[in-house]
C-alpha atoms as a PDB file:
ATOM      1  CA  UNK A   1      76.849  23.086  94.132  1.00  0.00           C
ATOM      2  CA  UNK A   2      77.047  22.332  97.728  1.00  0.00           C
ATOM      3  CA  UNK A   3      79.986  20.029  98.526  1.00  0.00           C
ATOM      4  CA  UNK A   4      79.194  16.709  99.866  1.00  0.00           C
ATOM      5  CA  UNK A   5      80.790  15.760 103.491  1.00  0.00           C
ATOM      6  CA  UNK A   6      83.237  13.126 103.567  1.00  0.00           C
ATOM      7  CA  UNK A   7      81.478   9.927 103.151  1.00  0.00           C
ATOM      8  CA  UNK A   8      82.713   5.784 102.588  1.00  0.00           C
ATOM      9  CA  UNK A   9      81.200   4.260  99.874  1.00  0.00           C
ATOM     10  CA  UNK A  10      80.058   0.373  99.412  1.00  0.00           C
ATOM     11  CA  UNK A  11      79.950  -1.072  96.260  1.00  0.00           C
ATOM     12  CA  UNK A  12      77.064  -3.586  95.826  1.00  0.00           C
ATOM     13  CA  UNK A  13      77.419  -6.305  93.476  1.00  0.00           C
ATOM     14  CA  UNK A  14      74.147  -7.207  91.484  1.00  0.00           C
ATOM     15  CA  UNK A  15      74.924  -9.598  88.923  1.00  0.00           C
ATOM     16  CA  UNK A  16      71.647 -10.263  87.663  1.00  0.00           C
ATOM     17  CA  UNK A  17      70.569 -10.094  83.986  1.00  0.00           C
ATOM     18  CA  UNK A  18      67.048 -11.869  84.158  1.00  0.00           C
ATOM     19  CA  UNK A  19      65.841  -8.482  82.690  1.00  0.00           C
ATOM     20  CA  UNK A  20      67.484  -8.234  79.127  1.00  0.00           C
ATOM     21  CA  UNK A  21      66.373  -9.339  76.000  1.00  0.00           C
ATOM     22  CA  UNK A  22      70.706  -9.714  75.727  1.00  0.00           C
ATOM     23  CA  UNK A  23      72.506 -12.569  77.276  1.00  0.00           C
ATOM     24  CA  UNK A  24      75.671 -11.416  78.524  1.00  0.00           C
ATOM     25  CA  UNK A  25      75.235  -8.144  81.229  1.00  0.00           C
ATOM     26  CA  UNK A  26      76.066 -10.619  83.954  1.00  0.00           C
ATOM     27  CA  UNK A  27      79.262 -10.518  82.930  1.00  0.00           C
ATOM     28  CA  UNK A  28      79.614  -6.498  83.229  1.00  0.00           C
ATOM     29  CA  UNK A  29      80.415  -6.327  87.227  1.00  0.00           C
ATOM     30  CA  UNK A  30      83.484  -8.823  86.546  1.00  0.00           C
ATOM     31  CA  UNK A  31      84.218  -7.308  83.229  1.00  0.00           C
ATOM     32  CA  UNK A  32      84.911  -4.180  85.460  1.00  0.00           C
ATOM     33  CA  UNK A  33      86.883  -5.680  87.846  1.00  0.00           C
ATOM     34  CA  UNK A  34      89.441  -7.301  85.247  1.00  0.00           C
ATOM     35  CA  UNK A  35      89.546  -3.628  83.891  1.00  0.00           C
ATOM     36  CA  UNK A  36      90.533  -2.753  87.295  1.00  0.00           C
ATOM     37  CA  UNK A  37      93.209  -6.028  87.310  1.00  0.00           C
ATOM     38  CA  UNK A  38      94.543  -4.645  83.688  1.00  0.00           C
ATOM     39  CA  UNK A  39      94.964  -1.476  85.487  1.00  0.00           C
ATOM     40  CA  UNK A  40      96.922  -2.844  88.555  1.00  0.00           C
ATOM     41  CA  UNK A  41      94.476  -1.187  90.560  1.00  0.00           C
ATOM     42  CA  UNK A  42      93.961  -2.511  94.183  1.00  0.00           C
ATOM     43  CA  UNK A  43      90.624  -1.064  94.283  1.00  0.00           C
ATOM     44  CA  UNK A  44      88.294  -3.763  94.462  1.00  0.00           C
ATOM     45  CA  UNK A  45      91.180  -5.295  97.014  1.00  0.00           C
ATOM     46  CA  UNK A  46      90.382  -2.002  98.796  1.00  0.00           C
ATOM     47  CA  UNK A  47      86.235  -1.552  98.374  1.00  0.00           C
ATOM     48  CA  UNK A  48      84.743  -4.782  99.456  1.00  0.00           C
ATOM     49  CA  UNK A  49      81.685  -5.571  97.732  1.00  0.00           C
ATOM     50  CA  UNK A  50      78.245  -6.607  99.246  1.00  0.00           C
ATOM     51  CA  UNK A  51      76.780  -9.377  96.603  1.00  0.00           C
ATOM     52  CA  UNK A  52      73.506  -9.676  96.296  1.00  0.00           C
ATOM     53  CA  UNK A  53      72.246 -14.093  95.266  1.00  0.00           C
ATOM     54  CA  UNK A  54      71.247 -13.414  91.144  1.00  0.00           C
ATOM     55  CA  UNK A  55      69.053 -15.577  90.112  1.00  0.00           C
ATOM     56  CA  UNK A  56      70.140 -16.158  86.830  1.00  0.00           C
ATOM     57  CA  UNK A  57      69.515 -19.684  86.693  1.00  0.00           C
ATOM     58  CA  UNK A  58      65.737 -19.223  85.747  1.00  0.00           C
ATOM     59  CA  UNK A  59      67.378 -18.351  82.407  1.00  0.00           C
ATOM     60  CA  UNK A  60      67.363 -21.857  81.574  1.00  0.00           C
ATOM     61  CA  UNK A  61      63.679 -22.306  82.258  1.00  0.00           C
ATOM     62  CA  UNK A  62      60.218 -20.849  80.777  1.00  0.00           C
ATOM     63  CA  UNK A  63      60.351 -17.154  80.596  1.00  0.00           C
ATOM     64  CA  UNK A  64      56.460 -16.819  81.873  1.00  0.00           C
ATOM     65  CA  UNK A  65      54.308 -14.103  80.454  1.00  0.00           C
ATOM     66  CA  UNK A  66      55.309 -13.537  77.228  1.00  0.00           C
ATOM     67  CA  UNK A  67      54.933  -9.656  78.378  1.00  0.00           C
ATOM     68  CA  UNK A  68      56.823 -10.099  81.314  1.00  0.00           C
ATOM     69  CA  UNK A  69      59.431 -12.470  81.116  1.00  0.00           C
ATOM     70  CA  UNK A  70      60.712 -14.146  84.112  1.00  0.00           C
ATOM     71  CA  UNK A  71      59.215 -11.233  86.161  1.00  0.00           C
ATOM     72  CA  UNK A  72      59.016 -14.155  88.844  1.00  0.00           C
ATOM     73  CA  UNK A  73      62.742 -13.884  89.145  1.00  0.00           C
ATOM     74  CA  UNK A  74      62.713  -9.729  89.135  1.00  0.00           C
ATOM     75  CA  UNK A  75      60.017 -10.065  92.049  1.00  0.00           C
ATOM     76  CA  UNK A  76      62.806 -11.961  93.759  1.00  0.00           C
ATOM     77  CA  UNK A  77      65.731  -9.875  93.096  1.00  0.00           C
ATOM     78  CA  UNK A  78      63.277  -6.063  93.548  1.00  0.00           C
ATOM     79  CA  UNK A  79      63.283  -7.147  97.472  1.00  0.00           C
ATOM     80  CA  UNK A  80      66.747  -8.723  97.628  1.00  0.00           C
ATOM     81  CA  UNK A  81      68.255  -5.546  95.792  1.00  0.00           C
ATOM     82  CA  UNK A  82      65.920  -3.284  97.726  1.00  0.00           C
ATOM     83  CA  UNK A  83      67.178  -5.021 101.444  1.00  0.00           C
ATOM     84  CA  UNK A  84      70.833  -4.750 100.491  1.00  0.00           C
ATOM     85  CA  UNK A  85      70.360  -0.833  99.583  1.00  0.00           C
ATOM     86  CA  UNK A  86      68.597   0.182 102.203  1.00  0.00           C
ATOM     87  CA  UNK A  87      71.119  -1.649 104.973  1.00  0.00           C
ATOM     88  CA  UNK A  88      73.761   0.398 103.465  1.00  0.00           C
ATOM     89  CA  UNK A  89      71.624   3.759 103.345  1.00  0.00           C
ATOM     90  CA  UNK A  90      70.660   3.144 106.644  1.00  0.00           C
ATOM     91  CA  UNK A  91      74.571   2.501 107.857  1.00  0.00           C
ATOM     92  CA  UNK A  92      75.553   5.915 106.457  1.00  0.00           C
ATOM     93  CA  UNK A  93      76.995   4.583 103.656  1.00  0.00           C
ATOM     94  CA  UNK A  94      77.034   5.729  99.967  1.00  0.00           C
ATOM     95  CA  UNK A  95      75.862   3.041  98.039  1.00  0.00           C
ATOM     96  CA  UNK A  96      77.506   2.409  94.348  1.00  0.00           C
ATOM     97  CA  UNK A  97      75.658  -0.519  92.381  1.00  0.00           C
ATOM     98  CA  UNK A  98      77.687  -2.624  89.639  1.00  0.00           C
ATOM     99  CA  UNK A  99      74.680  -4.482  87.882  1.00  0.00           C
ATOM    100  CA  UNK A 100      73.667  -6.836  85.281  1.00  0.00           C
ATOM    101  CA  UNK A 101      70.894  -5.488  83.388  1.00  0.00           C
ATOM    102  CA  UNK A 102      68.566  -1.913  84.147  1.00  0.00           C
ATOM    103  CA  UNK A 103      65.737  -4.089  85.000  1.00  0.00           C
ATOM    104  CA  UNK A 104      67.521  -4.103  88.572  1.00  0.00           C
ATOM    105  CA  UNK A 105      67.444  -0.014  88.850  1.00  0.00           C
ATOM    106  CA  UNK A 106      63.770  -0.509  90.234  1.00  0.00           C
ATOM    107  CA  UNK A 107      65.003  -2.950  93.105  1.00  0.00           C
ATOM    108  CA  UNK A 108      67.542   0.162  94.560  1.00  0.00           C
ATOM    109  CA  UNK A 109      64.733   2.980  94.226  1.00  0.00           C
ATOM    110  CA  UNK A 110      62.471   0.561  96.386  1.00  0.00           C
ATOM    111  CA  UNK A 111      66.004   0.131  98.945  1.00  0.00           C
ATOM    112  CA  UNK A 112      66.347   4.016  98.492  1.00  0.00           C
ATOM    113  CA  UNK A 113      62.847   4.467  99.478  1.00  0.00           C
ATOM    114  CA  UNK A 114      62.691   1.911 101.943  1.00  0.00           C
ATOM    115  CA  UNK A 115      65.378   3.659 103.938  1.00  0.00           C
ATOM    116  CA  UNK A 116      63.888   7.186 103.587  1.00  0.00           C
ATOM    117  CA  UNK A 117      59.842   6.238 103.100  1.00  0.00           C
ATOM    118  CA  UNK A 118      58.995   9.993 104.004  1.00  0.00           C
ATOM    119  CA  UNK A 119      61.669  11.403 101.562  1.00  0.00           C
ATOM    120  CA  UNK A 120      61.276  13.050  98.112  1.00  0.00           C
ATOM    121  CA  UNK A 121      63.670  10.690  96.255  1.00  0.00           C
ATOM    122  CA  UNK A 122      64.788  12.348  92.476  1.00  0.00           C
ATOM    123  CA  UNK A 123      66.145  10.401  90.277  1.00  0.00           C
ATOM    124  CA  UNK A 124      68.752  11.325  87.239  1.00  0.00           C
ATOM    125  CA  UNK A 125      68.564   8.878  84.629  1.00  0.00           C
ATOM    126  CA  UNK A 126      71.127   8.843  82.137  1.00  0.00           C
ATOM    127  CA  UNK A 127      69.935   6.358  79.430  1.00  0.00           C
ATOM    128  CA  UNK A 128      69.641   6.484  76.169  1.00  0.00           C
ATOM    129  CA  UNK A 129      66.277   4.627  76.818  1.00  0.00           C
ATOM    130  CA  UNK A 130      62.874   5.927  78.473  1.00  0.00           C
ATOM    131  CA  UNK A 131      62.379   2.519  80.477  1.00  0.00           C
ATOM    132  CA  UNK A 132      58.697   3.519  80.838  1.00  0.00           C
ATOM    133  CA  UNK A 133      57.206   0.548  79.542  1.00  0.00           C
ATOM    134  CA  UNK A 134      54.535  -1.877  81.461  1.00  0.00           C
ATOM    135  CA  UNK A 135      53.533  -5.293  80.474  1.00  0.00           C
ATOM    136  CA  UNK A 136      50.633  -3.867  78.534  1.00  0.00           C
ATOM    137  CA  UNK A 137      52.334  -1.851  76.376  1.00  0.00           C
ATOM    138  CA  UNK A 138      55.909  -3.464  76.250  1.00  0.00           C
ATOM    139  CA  UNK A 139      56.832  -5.046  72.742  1.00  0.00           C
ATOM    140  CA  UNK A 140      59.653  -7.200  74.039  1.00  0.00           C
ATOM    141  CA  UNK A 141      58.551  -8.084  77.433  1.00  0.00           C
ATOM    142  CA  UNK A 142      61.795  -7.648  78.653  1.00  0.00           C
ATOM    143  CA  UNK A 143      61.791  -5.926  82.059  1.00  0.00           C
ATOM    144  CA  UNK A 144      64.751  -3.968  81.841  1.00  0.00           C
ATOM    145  CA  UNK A 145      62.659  -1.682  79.406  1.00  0.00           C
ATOM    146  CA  UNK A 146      60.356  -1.067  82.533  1.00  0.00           C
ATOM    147  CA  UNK A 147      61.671   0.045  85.632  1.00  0.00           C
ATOM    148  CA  UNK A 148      60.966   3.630  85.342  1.00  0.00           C
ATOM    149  CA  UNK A 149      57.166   2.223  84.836  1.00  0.00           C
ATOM    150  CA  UNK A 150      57.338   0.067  88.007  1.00  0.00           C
ATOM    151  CA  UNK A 151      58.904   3.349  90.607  1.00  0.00           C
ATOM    152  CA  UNK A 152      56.138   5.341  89.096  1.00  0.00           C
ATOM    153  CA  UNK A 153      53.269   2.950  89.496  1.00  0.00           C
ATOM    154  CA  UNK A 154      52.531   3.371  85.969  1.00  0.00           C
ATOM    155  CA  UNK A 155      50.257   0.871  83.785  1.00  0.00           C
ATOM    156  CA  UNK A 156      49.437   3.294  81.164  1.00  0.00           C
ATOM    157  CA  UNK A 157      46.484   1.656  80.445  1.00  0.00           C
ATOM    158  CA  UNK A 158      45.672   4.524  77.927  1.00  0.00           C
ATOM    159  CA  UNK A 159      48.099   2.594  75.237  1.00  0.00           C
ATOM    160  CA  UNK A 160      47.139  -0.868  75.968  1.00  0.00           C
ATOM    161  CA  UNK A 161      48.299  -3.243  73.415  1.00  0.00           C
ATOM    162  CA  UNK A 162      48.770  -6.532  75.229  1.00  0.00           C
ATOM    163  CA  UNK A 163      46.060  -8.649  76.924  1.00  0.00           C
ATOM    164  CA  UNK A 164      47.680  -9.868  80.172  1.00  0.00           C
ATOM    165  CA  UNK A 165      46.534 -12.839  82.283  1.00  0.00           C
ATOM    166  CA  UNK A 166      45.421 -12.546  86.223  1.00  0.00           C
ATOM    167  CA  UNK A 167      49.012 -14.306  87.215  1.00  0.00           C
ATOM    168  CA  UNK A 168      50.739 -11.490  85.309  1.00  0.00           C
ATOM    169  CA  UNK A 169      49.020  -8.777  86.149  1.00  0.00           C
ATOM    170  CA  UNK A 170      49.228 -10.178  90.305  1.00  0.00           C
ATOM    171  CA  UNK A 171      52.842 -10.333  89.616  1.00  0.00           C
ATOM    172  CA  UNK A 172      53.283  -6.580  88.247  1.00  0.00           C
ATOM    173  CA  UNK A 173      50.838  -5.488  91.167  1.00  0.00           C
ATOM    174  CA  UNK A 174      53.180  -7.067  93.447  1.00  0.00           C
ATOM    175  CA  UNK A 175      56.307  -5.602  91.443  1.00  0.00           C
ATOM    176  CA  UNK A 176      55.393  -2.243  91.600  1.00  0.00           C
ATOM    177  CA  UNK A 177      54.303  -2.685  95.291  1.00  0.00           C
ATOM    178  CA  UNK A 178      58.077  -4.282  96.929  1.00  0.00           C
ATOM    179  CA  UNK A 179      58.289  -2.287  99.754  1.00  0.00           C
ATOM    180  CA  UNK A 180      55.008  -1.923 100.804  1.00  0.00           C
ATOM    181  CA  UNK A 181      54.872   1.917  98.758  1.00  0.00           C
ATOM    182  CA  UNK A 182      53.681   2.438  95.681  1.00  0.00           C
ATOM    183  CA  UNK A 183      54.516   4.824  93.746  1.00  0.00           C
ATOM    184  CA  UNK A 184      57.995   5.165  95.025  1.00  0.00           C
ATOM    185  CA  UNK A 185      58.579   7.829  92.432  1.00  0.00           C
ATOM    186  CA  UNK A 186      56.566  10.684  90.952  1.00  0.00           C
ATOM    187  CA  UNK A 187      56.962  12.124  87.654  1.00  0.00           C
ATOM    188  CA  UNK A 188      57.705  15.882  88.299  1.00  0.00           C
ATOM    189  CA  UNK A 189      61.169  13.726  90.322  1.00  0.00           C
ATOM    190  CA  UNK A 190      62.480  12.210  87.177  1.00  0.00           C
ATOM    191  CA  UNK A 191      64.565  14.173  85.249  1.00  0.00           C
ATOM    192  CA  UNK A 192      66.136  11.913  81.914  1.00  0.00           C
ATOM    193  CA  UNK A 193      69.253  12.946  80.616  1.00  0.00           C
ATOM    194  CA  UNK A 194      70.320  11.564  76.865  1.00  0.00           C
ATOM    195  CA  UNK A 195      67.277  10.066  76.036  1.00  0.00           C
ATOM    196  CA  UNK A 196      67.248   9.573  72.081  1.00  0.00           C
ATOM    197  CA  UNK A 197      65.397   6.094  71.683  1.00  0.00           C
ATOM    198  CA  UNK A 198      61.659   5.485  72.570  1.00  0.00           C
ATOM    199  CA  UNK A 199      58.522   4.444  71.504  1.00  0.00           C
ATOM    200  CA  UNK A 200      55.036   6.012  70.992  1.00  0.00           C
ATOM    201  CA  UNK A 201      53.353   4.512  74.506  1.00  0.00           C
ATOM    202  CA  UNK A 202      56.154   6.253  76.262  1.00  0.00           C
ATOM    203  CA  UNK A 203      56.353   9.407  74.079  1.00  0.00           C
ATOM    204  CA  UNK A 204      52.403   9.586  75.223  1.00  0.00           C
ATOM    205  CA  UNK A 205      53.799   9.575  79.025  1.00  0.00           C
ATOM    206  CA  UNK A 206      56.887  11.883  78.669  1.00  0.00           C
ATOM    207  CA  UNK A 207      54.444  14.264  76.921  1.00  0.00           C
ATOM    208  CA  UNK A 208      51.412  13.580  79.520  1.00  0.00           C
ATOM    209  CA  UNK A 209      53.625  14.372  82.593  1.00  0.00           C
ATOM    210  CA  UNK A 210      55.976  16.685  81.523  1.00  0.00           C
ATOM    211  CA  UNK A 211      58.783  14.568  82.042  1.00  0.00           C
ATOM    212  CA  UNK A 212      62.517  16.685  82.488  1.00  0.00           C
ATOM    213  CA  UNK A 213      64.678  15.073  79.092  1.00  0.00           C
ATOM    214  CA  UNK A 214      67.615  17.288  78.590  1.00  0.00           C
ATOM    215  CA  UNK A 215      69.491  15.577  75.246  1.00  0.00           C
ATOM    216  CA  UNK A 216      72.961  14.948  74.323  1.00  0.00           C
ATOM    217  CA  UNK A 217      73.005  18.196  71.823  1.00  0.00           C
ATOM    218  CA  UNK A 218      71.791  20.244  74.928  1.00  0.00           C
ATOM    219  CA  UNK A 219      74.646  19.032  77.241  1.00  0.00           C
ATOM    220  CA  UNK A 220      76.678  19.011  74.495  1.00  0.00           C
ATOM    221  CA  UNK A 221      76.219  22.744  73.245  1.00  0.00           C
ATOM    222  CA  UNK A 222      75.196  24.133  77.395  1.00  0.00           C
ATOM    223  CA  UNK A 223      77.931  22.799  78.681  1.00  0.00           C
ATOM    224  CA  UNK A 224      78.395  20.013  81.366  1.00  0.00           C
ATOM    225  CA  UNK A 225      78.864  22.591  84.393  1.00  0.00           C
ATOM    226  CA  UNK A 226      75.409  24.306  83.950  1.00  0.00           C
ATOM    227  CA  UNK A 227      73.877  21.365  82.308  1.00  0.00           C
ATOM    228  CA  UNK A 228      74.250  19.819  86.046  1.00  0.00           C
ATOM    229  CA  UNK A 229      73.483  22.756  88.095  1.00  0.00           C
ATOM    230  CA  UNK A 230      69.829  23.151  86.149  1.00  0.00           C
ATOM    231  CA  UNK A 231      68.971  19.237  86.869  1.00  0.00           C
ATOM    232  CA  UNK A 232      70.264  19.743  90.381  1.00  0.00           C
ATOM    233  CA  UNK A 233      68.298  22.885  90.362  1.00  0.00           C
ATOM    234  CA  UNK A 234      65.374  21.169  88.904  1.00  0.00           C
ATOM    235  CA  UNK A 235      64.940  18.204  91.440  1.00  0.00           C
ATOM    236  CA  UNK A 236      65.939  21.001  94.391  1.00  0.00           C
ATOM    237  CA  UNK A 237      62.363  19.958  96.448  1.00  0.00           C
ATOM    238  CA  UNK A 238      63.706  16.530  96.447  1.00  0.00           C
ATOM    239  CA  UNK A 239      65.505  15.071  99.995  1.00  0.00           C
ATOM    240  CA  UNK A 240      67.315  12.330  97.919  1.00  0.00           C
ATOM    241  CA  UNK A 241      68.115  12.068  94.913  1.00  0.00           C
ATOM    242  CA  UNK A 242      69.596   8.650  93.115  1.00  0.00           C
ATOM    243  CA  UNK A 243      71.708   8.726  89.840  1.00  0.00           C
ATOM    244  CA  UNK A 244      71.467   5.523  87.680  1.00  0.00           C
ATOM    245  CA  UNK A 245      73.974   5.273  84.349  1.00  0.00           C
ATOM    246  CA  UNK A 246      72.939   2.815  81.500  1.00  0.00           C
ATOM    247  CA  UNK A 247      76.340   2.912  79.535  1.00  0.00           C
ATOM    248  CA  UNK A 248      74.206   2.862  76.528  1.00  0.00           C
ATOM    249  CA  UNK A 249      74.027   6.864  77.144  1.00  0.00           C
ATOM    250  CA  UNK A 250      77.411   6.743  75.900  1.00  0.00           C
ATOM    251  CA  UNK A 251      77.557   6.861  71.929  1.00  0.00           C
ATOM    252  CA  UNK A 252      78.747   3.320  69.831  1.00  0.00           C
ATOM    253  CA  UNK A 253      82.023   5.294  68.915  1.00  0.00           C
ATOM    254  CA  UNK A 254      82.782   4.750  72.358  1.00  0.00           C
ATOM    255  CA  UNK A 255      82.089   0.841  72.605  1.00  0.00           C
ATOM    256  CA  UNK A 256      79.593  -1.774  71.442  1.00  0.00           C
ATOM    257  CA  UNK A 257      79.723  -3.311  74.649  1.00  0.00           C
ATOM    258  CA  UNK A 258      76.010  -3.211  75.952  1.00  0.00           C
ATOM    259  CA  UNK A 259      72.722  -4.657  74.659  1.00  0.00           C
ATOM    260  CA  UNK A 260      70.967  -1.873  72.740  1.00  0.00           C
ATOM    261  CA  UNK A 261      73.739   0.802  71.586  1.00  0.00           C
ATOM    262  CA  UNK A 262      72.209   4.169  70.346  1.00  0.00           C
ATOM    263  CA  UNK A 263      74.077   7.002  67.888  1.00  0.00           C
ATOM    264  CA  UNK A 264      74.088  10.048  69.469  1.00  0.00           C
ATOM    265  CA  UNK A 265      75.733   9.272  72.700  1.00  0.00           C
ATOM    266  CA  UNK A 266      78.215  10.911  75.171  1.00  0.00           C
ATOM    267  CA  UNK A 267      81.917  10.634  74.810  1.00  0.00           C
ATOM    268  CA  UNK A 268      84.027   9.384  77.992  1.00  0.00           C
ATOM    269  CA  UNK A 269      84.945  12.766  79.441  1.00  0.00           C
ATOM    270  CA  UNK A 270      81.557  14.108  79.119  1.00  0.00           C
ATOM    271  CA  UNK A 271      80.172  11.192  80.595  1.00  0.00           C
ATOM    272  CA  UNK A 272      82.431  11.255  83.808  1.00  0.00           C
ATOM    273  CA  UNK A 273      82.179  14.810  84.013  1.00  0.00           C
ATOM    274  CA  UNK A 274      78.705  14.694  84.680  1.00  0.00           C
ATOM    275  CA  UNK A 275      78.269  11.982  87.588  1.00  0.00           C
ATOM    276  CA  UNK A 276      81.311  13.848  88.827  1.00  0.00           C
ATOM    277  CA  UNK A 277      80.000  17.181  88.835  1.00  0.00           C
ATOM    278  CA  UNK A 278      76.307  16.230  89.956  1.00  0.00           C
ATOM    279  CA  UNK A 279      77.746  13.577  93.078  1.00  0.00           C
ATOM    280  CA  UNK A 280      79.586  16.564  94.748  1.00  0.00           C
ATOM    281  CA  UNK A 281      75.538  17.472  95.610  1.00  0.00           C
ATOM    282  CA  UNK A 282      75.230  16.504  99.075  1.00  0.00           C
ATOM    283  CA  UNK A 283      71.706  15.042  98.075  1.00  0.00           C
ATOM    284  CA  UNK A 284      72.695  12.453  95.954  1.00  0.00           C
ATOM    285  CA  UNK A 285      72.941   9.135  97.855  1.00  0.00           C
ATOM    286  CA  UNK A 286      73.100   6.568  95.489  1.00  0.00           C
ATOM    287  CA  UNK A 287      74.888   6.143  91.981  1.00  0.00           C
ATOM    288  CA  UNK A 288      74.639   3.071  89.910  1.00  0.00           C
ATOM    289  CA  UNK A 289      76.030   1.500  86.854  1.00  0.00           C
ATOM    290  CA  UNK A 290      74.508  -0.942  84.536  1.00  0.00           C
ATOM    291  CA  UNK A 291      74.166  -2.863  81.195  1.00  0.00           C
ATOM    292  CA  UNK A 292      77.804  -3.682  80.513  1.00  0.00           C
ATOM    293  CA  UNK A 293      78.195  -6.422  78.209  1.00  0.00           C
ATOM    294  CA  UNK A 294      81.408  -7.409  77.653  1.00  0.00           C
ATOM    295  CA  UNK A 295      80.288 -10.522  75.096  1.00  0.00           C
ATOM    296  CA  UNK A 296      79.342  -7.358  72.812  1.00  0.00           C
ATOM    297  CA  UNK A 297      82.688  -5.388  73.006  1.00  0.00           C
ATOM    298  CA  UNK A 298      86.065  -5.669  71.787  1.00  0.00           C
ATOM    299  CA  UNK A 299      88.819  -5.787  74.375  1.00  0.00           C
ATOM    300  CA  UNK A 300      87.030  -5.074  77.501  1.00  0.00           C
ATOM    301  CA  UNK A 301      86.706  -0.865  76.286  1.00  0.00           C
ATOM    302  CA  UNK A 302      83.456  -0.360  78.110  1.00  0.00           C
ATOM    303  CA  UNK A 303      84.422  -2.242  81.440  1.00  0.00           C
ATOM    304  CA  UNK A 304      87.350   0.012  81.011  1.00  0.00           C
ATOM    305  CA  UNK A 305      85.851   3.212  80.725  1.00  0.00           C
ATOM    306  CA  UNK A 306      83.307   2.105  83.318  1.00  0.00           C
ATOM    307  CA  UNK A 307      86.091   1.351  85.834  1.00  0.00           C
ATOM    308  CA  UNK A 308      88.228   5.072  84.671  1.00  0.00           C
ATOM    309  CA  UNK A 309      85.003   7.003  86.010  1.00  0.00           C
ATOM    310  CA  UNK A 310      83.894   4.195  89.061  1.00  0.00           C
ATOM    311  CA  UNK A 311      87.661   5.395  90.488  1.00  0.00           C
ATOM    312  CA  UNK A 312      87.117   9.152  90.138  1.00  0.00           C
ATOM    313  CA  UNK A 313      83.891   9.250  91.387  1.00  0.00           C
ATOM    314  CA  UNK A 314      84.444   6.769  94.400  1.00  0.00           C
ATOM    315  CA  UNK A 315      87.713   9.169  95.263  1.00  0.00           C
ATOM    316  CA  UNK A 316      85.597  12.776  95.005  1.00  0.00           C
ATOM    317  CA  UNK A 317      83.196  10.498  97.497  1.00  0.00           C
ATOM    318  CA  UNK A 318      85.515  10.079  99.895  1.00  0.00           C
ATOM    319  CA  UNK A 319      87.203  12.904  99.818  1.00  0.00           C
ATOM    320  CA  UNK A 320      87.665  14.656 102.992  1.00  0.00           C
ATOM    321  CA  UNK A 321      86.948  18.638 102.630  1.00  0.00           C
END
């Protein structure tokens, strides 16, 4: 892979959880940074955070659509997230988000594509979780189970289940549409690594477009090396190219501590092998982290683990080659 020039990195704090179905992945980015305290790590003394406003108080009111809950709220936070990303892209910085729930990812796409509009912009997701619902097919309602749905400008209208009133369906238009581009991402630019939990609507897309999935017993039995060097080789016509980690790719045996654990997961070394081995690509701009619940764990492991890899991968960053 082609090493990546020496580059500083700003961590962006995004504490929002409006997404989840889960009460607690607000507490993740702090969960982190008492890993980091239990540690005696001076990192977060050293790597000043931007912090982008949550608005987690509209927990406490009406969720809204009952098939997209408090999407009023992700509206909000898409173009707060998506300003703070693109400032930081567009000061030559490598931007590392600490957030609340994976509803959020779709907010950093828009600030990745904000900042490069005329860009190819891949994206690695490494969730257990296809995240390509829309309010018309979403059983939950629970945005964080859409955000691959709202890059792509997908509806899929073909697996319609839920009627939606003209408020909500205004609200996804404008969802999808933060930015002023829509789609922001095209299929044949995803590529989903450890995907092991979906259901049939978004079966019927991965099938329809062909989507890159490359699953735990393939990275497992490959190998991590060539496992990255084929996605890397796979997204090669894209400019950019934007890694998000849902710690629910990681299996149970590891930790409890996020909303919707799956068997079947990575360990901790594989897991930090891989962002390390695919962030030494000089096209990857933008890494994030999400869904860490520490109300779910026992003694902070997944903050922990989360922290073990956010050091590694912040100091192969910044190395200087």
């Amino acid at each position: 892979m082609a090493a990546k020039k020496s580059k500083s990195v700003k961590l962006i704090e995004v504490k929002s959880e409006v997404g989840a179905g889960t009460r607690g992945a607000s507490l993740g980015v702090d969960a982190v940074k008492i890993a980091a305290l239990d540690f005696r790590s001076m990192f977060f003394k050293n790597h000043r955070s931007m912090v982008i406003p949550d608005d987690n108080a509209a927990l406490y009111g009406e969720v809204g659509s009952r098939y997209a809950k408090r999407i009023k709220s992700i509206l909000k936070m898409y173009e707060r997230i998506g300003a703070g990303v693109k400032e930081v892209l567009k000061d030559g910085r490598f931007p590392i988000i600490l957030s609340g729930d994976h509803s959020n990812a779709a907010g950093t796409i828009s600030g990745i594509k904000m900042a490069y509009p005329d860009s190819n912009i891949g994206v690695i997701w490494i969730d257990a979780h296809a995240d390509l619902h829309s309010p018309f097919t979403s059983p939950s309602g629970n945005l964080h189970g859409m955000p691959l749905a709202v890059s792509l400008g997908e509806d899929n209208i073909e697996n319609k289940v839920n009627d939606l009133d003209y408020e909500t369906i205004e609200l996804w238009e404008m969802l999808k549409n933060v930015g002023g581009i829509s789609p922001k991402l095209e299929y044949r630019d995803l590529l989903i690594m450890t995907l092991r939990d979906f259901e049939e609507q978004e079966a019927y897309l991965l099938k329809k477009n062909k989507v890159k999935t490359i699953s735990t017993a393939e990275i497992k039995k490959t190998g991590i090396t060539k496992i990255c060097r084929e996605a890397i080789k796979y997204l090669s016509h894209c400019e950019k190219i934007y890694i998000s980690f849902d710690v629910d790719c990681l299996d149970p045996t590891v930790s409890r501590g996020t909303g919707t654990p799956v068997k079947g997961g990575l360990n901790e070394r594989e897991a930090a092998d891989i962002i390390l081995d695919l962030v030494q690509n000089e096209r990857v701009c933008c890494l994030e982290f999400t869904e860490i619940n520490p109300t779910l764990d026992s003694e902070n492991v997944m903050a922990e683990t989360v922290f073990e890899i956010l050091q590694k991968v912040v100091r192969q960053i910044e190395i200087i080659n």
